[in-house]
C-alpha atoms as a PDB file:
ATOM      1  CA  UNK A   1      31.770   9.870 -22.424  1.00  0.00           C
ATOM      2  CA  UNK A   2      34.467  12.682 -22.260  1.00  0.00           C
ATOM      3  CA  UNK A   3      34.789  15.586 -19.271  1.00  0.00           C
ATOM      4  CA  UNK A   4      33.475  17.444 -22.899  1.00  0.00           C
ATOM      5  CA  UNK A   5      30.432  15.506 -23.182  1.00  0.00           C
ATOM      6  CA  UNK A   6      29.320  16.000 -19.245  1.00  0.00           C
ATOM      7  CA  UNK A   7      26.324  18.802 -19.485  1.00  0.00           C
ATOM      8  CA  UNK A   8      25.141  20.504 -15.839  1.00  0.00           C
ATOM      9  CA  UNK A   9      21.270  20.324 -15.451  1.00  0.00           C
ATOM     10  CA  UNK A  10      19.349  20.065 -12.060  1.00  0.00           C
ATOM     11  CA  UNK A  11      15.567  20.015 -11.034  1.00  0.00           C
ATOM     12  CA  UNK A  12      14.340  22.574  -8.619  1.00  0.00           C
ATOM     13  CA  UNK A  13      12.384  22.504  -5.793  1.00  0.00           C
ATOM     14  CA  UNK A  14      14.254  19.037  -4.397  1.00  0.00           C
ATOM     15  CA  UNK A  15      11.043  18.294  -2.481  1.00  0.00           C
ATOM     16  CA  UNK A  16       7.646  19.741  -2.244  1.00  0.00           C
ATOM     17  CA  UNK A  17       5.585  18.782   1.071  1.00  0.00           C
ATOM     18  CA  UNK A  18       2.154  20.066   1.552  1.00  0.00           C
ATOM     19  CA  UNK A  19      -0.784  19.587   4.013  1.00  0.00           C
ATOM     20  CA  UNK A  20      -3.708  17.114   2.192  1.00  0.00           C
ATOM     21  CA  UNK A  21      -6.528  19.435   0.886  1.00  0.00           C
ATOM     22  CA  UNK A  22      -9.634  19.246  -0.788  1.00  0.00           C
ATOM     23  CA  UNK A  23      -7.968  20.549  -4.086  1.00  0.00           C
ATOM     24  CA  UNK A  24      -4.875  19.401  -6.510  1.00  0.00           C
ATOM     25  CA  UNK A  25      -2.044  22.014  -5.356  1.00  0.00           C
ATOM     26  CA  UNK A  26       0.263  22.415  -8.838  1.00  0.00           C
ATOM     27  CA  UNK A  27       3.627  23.473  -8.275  1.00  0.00           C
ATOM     28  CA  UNK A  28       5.464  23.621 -11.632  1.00  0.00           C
ATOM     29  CA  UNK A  29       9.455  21.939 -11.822  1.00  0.00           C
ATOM     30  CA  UNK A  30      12.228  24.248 -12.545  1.00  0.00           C
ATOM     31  CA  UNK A  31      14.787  23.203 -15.394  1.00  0.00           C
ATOM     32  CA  UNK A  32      18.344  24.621 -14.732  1.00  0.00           C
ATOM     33  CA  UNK A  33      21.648  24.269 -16.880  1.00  0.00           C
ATOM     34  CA  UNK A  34      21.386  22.145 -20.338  1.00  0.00           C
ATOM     35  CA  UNK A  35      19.856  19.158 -20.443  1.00  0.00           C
ATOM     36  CA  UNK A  36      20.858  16.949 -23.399  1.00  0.00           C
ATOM     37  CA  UNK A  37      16.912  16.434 -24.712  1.00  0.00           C
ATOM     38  CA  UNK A  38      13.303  16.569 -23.847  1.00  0.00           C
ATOM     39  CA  UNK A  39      12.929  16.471 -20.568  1.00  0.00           C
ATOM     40  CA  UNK A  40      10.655  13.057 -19.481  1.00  0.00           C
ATOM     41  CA  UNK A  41       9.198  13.054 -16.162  1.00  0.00           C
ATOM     42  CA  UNK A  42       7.431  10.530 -14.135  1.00  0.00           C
ATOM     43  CA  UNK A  43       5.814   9.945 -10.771  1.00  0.00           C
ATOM     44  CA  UNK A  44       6.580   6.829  -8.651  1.00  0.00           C
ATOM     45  CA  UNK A  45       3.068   6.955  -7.253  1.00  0.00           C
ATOM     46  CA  UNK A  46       0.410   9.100  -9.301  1.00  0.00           C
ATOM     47  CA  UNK A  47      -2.425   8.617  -7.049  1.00  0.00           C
ATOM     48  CA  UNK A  48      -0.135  10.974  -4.328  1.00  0.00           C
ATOM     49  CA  UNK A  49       1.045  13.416  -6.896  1.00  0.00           C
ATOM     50  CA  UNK A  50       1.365  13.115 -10.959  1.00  0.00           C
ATOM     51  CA  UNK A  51       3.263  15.262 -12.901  1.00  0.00           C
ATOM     52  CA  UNK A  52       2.521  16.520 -16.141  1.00  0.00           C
ATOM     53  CA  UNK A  53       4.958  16.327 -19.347  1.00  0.00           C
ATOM     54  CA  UNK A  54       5.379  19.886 -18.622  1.00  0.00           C
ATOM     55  CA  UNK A  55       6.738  19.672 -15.614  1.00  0.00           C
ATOM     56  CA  UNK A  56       3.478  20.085 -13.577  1.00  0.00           C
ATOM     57  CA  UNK A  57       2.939  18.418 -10.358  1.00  0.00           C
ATOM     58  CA  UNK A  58      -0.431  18.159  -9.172  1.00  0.00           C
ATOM     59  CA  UNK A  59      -0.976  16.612  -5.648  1.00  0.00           C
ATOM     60  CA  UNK A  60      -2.389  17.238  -2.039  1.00  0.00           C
ATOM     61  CA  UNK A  61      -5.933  15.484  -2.141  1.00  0.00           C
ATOM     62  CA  UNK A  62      -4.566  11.650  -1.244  1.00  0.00           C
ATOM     63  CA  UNK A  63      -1.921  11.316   1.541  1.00  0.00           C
ATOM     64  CA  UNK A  64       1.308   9.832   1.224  1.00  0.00           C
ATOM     65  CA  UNK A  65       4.622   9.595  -0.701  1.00  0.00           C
ATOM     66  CA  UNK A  66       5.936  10.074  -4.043  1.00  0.00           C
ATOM     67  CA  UNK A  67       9.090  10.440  -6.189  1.00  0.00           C
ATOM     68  CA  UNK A  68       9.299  12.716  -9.117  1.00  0.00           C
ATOM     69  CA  UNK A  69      11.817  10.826 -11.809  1.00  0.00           C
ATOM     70  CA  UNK A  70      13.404  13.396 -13.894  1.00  0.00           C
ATOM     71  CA  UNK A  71      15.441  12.059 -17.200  1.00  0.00           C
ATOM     72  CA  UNK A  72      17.327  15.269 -19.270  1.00  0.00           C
ATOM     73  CA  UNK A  73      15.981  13.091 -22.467  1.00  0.00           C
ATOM     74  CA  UNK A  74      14.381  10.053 -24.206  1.00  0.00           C
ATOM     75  CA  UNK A  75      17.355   8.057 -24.199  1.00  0.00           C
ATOM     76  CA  UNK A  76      17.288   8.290 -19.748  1.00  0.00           C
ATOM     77  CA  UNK A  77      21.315   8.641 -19.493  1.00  0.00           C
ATOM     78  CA  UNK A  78      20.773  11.323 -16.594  1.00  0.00           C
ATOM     79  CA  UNK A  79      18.340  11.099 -14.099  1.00  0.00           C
ATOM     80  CA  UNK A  80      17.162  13.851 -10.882  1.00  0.00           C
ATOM     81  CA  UNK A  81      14.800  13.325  -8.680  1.00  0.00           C
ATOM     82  CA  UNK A  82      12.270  15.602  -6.246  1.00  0.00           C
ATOM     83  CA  UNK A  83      10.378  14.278  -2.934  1.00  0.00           C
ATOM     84  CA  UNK A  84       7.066  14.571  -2.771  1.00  0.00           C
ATOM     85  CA  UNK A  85       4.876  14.119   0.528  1.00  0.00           C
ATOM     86  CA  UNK A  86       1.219  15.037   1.293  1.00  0.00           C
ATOM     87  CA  UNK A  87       0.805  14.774   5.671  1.00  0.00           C
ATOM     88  CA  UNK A  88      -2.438  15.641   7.525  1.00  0.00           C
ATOM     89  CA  UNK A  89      -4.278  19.003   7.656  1.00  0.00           C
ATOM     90  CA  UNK A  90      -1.972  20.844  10.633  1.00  0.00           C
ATOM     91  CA  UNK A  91       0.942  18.571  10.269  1.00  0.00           C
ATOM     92  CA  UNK A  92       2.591  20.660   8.292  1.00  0.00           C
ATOM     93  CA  UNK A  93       2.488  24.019   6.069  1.00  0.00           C
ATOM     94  CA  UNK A  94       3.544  24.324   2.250  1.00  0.00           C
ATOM     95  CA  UNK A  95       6.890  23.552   2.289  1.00  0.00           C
ATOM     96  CA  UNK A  96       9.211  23.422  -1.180  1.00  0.00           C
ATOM     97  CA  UNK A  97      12.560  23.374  -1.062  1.00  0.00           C
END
């Protein structure tokens, strides 16, 4: 692969950290520069927070960990990633970043 071939594209928010609730909080991924596909996301624990083929990631009901997997295409050649964390009621506000 040439300097030619090397396309920017990030993720935003890097992490999204909420308090657990009684309700799926959604909080929709944010595509930036060109990836070189579809975009193909996965979550490394869906029971914390899964995340839709849009881009969608549901979570605060179960508390816990999770890792968003972002590929810029089928073929996986790129790869970002966003934390994901549901704490206790009062241990923390909505926090994305």
């Amino acid at each position: 692969m040439s300097m030619s071939e090397i396309q920017y594209w990030d993720v935003f928010p890097k992490s999204i950290k909420v308090s657990k609730v009684a309700y799926p909080v959604s909080v929709p991924l944010t595509l930036r520069g060109a990836p070189r596909g579809t975009a193909v996301f996965e979550s490394s624990n869906p029971g914390v927070a899964s995340v839709s083929a849009e881009g969608v990631v549901s979570l605060g009901t179960t508390l816990g960990g999770s890792e968003i997997t972002i590929y810029d295409s089928e073929e996986r050649d790129s790869v970002r990633f966003v934390r994901v964390e549901v704490v206790e009621y009062g241990k923390s506000d909505i926090e994305v970043s």
